[in-house]
C-alpha atoms as a PDB file:
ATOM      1  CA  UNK A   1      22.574  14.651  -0.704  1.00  0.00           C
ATOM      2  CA  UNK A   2      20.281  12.025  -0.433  1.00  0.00           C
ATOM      3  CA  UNK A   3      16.654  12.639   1.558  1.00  0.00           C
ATOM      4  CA  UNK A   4      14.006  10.406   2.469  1.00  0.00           C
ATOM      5  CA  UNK A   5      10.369  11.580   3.786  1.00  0.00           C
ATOM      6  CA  UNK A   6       9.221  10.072   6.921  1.00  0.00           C
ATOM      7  CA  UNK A   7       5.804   9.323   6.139  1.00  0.00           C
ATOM      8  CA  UNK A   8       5.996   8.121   2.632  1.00  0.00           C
ATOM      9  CA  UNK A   9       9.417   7.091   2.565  1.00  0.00           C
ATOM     10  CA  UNK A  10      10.082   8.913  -1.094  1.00  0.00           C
ATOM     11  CA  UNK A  11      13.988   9.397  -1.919  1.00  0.00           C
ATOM     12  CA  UNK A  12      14.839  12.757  -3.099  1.00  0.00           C
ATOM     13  CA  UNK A  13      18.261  13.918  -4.455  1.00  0.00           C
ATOM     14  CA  UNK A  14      18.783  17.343  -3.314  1.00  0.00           C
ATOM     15  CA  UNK A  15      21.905  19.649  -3.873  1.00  0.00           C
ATOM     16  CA  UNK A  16      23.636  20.365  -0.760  1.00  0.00           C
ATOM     17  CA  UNK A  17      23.112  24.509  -1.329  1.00  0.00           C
ATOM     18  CA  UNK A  18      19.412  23.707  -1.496  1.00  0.00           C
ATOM     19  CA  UNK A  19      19.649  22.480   2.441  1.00  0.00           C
ATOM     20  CA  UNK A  20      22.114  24.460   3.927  1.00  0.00           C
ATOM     21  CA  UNK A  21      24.443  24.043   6.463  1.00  0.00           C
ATOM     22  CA  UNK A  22      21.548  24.599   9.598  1.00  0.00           C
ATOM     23  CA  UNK A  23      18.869  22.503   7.436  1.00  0.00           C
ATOM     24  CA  UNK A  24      15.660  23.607   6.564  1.00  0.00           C
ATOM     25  CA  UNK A  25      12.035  22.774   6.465  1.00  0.00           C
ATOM     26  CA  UNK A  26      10.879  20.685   3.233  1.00  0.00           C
ATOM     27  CA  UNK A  27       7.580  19.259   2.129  1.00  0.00           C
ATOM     28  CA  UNK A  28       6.835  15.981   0.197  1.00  0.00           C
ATOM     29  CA  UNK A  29       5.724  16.321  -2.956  1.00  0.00           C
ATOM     30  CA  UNK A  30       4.116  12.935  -3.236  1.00  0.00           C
ATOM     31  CA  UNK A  31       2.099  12.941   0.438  1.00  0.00           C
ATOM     32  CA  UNK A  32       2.727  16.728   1.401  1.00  0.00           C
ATOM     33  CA  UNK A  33       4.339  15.943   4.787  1.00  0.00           C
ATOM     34  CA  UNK A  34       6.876  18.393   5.943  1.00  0.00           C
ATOM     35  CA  UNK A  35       9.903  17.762   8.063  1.00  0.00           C
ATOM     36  CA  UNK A  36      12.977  19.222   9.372  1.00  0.00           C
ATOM     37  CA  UNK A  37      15.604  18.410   7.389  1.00  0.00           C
ATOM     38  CA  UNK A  38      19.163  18.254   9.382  1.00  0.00           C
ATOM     39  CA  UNK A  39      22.014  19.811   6.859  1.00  0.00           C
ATOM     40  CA  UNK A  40      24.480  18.163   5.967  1.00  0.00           C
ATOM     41  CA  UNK A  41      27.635  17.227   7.868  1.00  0.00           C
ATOM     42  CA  UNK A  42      30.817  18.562   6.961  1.00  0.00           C
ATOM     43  CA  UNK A  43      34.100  16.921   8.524  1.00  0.00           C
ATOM     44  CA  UNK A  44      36.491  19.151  10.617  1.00  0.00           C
ATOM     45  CA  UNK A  45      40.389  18.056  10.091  1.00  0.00           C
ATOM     46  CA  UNK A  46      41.615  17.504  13.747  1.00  0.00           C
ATOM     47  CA  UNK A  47      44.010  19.998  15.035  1.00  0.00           C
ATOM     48  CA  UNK A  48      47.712  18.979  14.166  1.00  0.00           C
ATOM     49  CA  UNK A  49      50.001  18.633  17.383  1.00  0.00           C
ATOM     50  CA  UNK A  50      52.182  21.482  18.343  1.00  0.00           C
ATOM     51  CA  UNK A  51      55.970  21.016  17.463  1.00  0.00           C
ATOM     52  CA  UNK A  52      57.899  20.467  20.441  1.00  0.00           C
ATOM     53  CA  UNK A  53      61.040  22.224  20.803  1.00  0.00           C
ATOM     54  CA  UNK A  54      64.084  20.551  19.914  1.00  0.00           C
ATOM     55  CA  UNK A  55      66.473  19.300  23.401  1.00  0.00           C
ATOM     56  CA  UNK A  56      69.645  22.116  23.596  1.00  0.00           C
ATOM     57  CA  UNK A  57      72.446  20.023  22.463  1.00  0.00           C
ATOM     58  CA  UNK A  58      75.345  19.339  24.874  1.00  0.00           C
ATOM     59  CA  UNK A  59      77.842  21.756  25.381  1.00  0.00           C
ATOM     60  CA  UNK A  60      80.910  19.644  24.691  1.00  0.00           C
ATOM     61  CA  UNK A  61      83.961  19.131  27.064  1.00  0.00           C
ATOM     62  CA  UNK A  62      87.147  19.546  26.116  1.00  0.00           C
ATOM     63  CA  UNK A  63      89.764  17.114  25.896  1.00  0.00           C
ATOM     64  CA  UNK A  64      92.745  18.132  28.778  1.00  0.00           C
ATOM     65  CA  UNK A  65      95.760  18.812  26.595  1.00  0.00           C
ATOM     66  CA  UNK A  66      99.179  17.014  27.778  1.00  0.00           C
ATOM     67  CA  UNK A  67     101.130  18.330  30.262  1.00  0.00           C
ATOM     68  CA  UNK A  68     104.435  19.819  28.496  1.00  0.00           C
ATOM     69  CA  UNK A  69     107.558  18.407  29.050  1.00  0.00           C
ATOM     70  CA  UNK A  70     109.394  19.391  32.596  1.00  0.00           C
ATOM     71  CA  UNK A  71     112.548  21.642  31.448  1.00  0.00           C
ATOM     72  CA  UNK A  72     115.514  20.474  33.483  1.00  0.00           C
ATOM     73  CA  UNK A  73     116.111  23.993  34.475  1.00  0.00           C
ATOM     74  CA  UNK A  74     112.725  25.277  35.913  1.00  0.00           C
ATOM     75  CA  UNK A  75     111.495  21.958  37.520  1.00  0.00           C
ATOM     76  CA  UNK A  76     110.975  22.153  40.738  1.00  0.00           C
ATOM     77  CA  UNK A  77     110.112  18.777  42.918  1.00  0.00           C
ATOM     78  CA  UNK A  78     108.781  20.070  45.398  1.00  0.00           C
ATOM     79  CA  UNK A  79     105.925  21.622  42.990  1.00  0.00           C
ATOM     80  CA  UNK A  80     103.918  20.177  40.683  1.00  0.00           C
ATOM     81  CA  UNK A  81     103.416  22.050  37.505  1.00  0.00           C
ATOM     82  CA  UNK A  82      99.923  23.142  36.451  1.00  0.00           C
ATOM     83  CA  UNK A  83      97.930  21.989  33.760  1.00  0.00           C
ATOM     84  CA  UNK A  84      97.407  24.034  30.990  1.00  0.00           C
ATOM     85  CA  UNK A  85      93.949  23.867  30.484  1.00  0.00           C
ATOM     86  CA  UNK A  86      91.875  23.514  33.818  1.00  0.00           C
ATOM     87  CA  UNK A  87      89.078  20.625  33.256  1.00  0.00           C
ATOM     88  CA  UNK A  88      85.403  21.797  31.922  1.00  0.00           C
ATOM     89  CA  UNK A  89      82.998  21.585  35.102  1.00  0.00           C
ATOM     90  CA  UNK A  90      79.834  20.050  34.424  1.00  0.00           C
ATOM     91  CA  UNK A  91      76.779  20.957  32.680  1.00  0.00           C
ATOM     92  CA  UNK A  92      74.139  23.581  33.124  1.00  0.00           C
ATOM     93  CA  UNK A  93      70.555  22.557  32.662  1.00  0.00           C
ATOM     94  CA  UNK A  94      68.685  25.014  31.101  1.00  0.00           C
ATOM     95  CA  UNK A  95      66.125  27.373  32.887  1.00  0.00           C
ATOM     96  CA  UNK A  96      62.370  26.636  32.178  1.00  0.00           C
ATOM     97  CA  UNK A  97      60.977  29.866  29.818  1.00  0.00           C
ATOM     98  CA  UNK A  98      58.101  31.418  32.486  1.00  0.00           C
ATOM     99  CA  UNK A  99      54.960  32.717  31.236  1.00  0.00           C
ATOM    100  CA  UNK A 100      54.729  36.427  29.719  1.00  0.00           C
ATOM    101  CA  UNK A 101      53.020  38.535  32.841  1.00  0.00           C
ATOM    102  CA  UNK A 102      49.571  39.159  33.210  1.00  0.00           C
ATOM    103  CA  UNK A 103      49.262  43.155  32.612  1.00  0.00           C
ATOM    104  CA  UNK A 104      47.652  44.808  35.635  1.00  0.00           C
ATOM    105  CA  UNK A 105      45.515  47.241  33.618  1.00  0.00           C
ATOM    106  CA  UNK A 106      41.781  45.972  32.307  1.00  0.00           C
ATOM    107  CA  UNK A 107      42.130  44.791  28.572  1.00  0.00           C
ATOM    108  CA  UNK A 108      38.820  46.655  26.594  1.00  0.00           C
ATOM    109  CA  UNK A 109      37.037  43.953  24.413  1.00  0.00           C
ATOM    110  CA  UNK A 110      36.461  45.217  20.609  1.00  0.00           C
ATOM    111  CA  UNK A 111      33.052  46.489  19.886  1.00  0.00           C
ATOM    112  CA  UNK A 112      32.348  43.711  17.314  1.00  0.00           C
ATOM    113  CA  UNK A 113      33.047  41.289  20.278  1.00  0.00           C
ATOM    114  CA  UNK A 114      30.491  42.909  22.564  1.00  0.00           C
ATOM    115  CA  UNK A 115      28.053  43.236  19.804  1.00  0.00           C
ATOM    116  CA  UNK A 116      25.001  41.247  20.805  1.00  0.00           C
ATOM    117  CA  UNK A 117      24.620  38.249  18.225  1.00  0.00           C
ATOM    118  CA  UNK A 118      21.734  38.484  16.133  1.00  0.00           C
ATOM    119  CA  UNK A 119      18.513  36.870  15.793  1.00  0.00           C
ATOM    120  CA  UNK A 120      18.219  33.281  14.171  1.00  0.00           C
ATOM    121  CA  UNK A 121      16.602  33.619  11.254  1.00  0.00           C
ATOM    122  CA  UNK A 122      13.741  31.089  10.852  1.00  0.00           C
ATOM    123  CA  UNK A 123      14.481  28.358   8.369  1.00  0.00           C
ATOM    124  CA  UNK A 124      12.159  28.716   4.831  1.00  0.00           C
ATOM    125  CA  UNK A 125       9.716  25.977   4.081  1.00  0.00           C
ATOM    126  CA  UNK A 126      11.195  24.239   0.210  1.00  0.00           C
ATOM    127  CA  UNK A 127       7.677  24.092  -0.976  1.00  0.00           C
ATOM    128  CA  UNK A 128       6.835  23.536  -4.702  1.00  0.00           C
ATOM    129  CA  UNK A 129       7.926  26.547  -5.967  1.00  0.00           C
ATOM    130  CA  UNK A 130      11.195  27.328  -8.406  1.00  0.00           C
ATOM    131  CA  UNK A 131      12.944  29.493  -6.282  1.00  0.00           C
ATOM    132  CA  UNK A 132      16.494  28.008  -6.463  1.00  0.00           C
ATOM    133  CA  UNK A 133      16.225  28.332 -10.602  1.00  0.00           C
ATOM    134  CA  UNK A 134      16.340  24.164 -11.301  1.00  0.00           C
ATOM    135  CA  UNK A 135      13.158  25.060 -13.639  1.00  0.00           C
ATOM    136  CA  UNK A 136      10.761  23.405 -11.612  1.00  0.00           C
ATOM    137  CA  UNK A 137      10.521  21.806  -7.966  1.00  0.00           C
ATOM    138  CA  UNK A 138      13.513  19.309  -6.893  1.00  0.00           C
ATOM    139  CA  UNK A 139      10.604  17.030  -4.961  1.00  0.00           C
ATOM    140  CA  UNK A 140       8.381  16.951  -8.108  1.00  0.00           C
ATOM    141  CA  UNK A 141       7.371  13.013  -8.328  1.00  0.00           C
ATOM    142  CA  UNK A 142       7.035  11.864 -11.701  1.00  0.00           C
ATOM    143  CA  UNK A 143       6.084   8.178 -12.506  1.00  0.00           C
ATOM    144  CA  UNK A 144       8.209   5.143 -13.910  1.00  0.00           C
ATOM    145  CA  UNK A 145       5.312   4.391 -16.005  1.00  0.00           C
ATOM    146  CA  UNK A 146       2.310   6.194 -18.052  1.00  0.00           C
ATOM    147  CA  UNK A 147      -1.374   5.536 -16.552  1.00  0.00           C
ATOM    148  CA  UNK A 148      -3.588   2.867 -18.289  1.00  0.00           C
ATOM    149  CA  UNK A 149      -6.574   3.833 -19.995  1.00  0.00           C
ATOM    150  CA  UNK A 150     -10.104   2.882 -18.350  1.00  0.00           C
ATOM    151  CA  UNK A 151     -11.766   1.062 -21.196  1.00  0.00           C
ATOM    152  CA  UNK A 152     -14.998   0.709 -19.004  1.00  0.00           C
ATOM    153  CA  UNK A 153     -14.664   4.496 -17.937  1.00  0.00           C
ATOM    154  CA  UNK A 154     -14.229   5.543 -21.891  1.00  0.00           C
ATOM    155  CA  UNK A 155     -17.288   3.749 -22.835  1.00  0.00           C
ATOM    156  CA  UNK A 156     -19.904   4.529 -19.508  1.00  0.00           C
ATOM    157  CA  UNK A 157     -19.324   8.048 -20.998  1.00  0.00           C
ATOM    158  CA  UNK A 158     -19.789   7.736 -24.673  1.00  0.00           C
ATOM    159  CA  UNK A 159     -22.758   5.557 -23.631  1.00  0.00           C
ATOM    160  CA  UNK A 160     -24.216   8.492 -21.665  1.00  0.00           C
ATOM    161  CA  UNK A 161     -23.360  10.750 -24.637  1.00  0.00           C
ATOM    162  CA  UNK A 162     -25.001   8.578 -27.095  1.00  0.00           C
ATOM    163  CA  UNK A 163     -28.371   8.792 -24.678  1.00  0.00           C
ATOM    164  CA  UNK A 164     -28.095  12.361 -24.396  1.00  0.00           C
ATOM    165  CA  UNK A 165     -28.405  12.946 -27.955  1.00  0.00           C
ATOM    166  CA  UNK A 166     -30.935  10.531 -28.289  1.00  0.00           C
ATOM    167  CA  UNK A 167     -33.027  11.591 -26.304  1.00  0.00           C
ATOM    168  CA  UNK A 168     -32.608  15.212 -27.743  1.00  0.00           C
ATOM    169  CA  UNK A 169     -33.208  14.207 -31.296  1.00  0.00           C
ATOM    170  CA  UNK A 170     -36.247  12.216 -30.080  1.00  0.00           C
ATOM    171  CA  UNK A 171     -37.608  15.371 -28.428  1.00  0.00           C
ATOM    172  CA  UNK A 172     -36.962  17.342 -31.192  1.00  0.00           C
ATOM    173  CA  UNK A 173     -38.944  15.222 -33.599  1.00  0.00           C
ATOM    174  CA  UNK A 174     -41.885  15.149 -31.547  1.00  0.00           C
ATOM    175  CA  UNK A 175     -41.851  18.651 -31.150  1.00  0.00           C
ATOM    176  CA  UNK A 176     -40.745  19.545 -34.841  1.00  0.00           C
ATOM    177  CA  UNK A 177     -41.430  16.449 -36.591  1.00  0.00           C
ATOM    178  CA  UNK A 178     -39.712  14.920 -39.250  1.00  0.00           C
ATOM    179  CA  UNK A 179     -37.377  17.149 -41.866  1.00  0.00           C
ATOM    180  CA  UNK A 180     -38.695  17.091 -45.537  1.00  0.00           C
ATOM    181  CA  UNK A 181     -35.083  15.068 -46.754  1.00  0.00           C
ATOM    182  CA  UNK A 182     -35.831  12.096 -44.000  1.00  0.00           C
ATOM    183  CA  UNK A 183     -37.501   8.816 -46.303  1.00  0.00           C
ATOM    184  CA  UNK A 184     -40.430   8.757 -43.632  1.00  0.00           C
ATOM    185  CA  UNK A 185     -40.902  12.156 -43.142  1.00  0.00           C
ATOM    186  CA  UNK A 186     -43.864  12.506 -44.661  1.00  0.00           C
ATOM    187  CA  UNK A 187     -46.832   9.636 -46.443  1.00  0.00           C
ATOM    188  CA  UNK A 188     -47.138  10.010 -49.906  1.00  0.00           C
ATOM    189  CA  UNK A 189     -50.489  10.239 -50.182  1.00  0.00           C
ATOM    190  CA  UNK A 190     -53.273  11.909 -47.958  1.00  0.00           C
ATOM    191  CA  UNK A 191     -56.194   9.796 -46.524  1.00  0.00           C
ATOM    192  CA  UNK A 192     -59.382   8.839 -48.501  1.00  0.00           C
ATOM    193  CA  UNK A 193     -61.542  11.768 -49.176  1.00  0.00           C
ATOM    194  CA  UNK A 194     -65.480  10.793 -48.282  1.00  0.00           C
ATOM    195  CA  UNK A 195     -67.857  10.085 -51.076  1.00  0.00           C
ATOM    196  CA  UNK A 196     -65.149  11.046 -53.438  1.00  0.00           C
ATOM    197  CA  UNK A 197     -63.858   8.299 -55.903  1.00  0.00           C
ATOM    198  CA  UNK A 198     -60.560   7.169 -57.945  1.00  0.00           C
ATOM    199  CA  UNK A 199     -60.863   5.444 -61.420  1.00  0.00           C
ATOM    200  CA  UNK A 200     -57.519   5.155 -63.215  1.00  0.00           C
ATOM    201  CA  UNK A 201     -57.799   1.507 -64.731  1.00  0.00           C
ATOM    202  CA  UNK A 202     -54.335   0.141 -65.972  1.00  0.00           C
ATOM    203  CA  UNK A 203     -55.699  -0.444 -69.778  1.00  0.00           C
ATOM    204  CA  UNK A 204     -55.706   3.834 -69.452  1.00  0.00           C
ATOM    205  CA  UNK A 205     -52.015   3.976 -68.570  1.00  0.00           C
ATOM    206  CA  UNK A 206     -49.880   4.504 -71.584  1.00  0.00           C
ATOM    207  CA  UNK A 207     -46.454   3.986 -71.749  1.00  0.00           C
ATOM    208  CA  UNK A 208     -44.157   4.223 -74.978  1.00  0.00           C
ATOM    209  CA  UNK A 209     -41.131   5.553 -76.597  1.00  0.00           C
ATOM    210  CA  UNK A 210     -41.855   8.779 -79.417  1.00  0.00           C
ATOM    211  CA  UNK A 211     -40.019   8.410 -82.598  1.00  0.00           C
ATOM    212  CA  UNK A 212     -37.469  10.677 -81.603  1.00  0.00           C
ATOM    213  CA  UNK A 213     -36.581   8.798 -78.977  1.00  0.00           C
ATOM    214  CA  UNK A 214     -38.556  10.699 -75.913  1.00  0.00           C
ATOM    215  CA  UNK A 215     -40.377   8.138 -73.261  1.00  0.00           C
ATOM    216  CA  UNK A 216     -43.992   9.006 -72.959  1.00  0.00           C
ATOM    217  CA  UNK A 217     -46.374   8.775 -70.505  1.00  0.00           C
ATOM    218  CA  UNK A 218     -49.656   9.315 -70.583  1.00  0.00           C
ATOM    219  CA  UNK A 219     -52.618   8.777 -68.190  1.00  0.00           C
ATOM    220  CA  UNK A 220     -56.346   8.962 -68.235  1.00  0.00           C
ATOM    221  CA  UNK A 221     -59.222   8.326 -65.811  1.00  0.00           C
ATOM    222  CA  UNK A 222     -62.310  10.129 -63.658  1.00  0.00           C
ATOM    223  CA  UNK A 223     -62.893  11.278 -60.010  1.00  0.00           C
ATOM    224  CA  UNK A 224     -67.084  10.826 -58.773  1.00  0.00           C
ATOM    225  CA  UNK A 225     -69.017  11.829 -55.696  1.00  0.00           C
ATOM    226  CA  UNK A 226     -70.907   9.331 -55.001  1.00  0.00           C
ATOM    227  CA  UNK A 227     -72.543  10.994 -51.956  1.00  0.00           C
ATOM    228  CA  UNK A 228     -75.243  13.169 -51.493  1.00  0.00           C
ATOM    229  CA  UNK A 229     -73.476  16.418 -50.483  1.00  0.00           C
ATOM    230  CA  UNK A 230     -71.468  18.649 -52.781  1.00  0.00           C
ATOM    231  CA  UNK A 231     -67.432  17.903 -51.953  1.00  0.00           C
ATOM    232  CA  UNK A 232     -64.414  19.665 -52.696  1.00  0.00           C
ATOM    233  CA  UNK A 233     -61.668  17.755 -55.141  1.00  0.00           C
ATOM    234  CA  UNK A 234     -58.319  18.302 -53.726  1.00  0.00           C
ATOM    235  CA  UNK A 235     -55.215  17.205 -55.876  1.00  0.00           C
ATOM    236  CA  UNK A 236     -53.906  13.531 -57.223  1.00  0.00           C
ATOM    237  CA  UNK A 237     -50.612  12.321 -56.499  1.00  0.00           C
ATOM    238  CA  UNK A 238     -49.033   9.645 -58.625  1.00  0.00           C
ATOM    239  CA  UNK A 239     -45.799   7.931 -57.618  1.00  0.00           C
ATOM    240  CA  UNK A 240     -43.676   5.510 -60.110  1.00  0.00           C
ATOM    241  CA  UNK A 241     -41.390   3.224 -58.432  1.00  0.00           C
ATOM    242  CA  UNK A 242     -39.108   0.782 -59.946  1.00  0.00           C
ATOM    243  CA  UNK A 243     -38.294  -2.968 -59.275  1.00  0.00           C
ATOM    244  CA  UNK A 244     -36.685  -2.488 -55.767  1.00  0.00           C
ATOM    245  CA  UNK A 245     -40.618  -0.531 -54.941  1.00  0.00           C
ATOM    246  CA  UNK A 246     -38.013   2.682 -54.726  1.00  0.00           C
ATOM    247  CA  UNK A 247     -39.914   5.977 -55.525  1.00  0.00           C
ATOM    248  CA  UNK A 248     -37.803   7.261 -58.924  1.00  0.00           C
ATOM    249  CA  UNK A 249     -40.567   9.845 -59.925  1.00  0.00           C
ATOM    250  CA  UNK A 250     -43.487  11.303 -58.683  1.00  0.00           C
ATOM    251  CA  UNK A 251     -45.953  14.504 -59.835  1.00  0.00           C
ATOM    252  CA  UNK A 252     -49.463  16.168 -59.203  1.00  0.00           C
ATOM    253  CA  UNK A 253     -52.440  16.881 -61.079  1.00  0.00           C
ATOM    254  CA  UNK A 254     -54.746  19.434 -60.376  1.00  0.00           C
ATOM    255  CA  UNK A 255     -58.602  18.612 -61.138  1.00  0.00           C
ATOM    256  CA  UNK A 256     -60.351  20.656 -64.276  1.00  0.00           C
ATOM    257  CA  UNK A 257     -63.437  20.936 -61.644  1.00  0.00           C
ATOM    258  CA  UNK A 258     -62.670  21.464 -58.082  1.00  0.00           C
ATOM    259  CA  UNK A 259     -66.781  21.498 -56.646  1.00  0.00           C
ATOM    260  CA  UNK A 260     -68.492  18.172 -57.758  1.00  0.00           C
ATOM    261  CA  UNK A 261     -72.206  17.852 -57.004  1.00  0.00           C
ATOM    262  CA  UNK A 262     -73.561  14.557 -55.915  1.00  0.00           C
ATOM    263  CA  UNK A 263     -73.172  12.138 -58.637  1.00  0.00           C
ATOM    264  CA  UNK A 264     -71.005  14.509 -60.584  1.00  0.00           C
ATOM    265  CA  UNK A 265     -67.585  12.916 -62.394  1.00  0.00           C
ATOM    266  CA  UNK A 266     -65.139  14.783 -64.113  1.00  0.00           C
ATOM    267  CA  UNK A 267     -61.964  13.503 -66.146  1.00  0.00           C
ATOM    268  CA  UNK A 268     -58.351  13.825 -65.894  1.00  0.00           C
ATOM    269  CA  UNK A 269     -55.666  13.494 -68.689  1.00  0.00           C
ATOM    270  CA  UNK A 270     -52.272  13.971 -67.987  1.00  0.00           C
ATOM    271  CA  UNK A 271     -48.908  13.437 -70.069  1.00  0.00           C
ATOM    272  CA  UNK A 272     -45.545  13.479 -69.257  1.00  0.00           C
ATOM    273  CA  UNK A 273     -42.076  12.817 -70.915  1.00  0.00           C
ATOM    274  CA  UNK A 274     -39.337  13.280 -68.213  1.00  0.00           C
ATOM    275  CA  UNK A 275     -40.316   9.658 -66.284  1.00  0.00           C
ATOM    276  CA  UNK A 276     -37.761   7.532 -65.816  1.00  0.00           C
ATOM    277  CA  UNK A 277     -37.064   4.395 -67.737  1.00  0.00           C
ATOM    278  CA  UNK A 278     -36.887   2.627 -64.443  1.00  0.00           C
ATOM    279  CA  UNK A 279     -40.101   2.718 -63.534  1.00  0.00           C
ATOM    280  CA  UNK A 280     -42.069  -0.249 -63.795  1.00  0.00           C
ATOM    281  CA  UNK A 281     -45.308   0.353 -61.161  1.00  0.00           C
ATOM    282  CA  UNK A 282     -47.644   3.535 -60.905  1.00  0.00           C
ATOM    283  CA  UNK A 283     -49.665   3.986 -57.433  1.00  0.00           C
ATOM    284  CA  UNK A 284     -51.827   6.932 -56.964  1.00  0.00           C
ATOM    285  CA  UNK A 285     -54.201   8.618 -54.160  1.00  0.00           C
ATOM    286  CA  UNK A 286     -54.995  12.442 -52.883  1.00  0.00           C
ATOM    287  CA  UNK A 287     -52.128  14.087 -52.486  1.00  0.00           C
ATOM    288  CA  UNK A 288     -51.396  15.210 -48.879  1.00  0.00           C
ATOM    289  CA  UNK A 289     -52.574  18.397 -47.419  1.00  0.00           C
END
């Protein structure tokens, strides 16, 4: 059978068993409104018409035979002679059948007659639930179509990720700082050391190829204090970079002398054979701390 909800007006197809013959209780599944639902109606063949009995068929007359010839000898004129047969009288209508007598003695109803009837019981509520076995509710509303994705919903919350983590990594870095593997993680070289002096001209930078092939390179130049105190020589830094200004090689030299008096130099010589053929520029400066 065929249901519809009151409130919502949502069609539901329903087995008959699931209602029952007295109805039930049901719930929408769509606006959860519940109703009595009426069961369903089942037609009653009307009561066929008693056969009447059949009229008595009527008792036939007979024919009056003819009267036998008058013998000379025992005719009489005076009297007439009788007829054989005497005529059939008429009909009888037939007696009406009474009623069978009402007994005089008081008839004892049967106990299951005078039972008292029992209590209604109260009509169950067909809630979501499988209990009829159809593997899953009959008023379960499914959709004709899928729902559409929210574009703008999708990206308001990858936005809002995107600022979360942003804002972590930001903290993190001014907390931390920078990791050594980040390109501005660190400055290459430290900041300019008072009174203390760099002299590496170019004409001291030597660059060549050995005869077996190696690339050299060799550097030379001093470190002064020009001041008036006595200062501590920390360590040199030189960087090689290529055309593109990309660092392809970079190394540290430690001073011979690391207490210069005022006006005190000292030299530095350096060689190396593992720089890049790449390298086109050298910059140098204290090396950071």
């Amino acid at each position: 059978m065929i249901i519809a909800c009151p409130a919502c007006a949502t069609r539901y197809v329903v087995p008959d068993s699931a209602i029952g013959v007295d109805g039930r209780t049901v719930r929408c599944a769509k606006c959860r409104h519940s109703w009595f639902q009426a069961g369903p109606e089942i037609a009653i063949p009307a009561n066929r018409a008693e056969p009447r009995p059949a009229p008595s068929a009527p008792v036939p007359q007979r024919e009056p035979a003819p009267s036998a010839m008058p013998r000379p000898d025992a005719a009489r004129p005076d009297q007439p002679e009788p007829d054989a047969f005497p005529a059939a009288g008429p009909a009888v209508a037939e007696r009406p059948v009474a009623p069978p007598p009402v007994p005089d003695y008081p008839v004892v109803a049967s106990p299951a007659a005078s039972a008292p009837a029992p209590d209604p019981v109260p009509p169950r509520v067909y809630d979501d639930d499988d209990s009829l076995g159809y593997g899953g509710s009959t008023f379960a509303h499914e959709p004709p179509f899928r729902p559409r994705r929210n574009w703008l919903k999708i990206y308001t919350l990858g936005a809002a990720a995107f600022a979360v983590v942003a804002c972590a990594g930001i903290a993190a870095v001014a907390w931390y700082g920078l990791p050594d593997w980040a390109p501005l993680a660190r400055q290459p070289f430290a900041d300019a050391q008072p009174d203390l002096t760099l002299d590496f001209p170019p004409n001291r930078m030597d660059r060549r190829t050995l005869p077996n092939g190696t690339k050299f390179f060799g550097i030379s130049g001093k470190v002064t204090n020009v001041g008036k105190e006595r200062r501590t020589v920390p360590s040199i830094r030189f960087v090689l970079q290529d055309k593109q200004g990309l660092t392809v090689y970079q190394f540290d030299i430690a001073p011979p002398k690391r207490q210069l008096a005022p006006g005190e130099s000292v030299t530095i010589n350096e060689a190396r054979t593992d720089v890049p053929a790449t390298a086109v520029a050298v910059l140098y400066g204290w090396t950071p701390g």
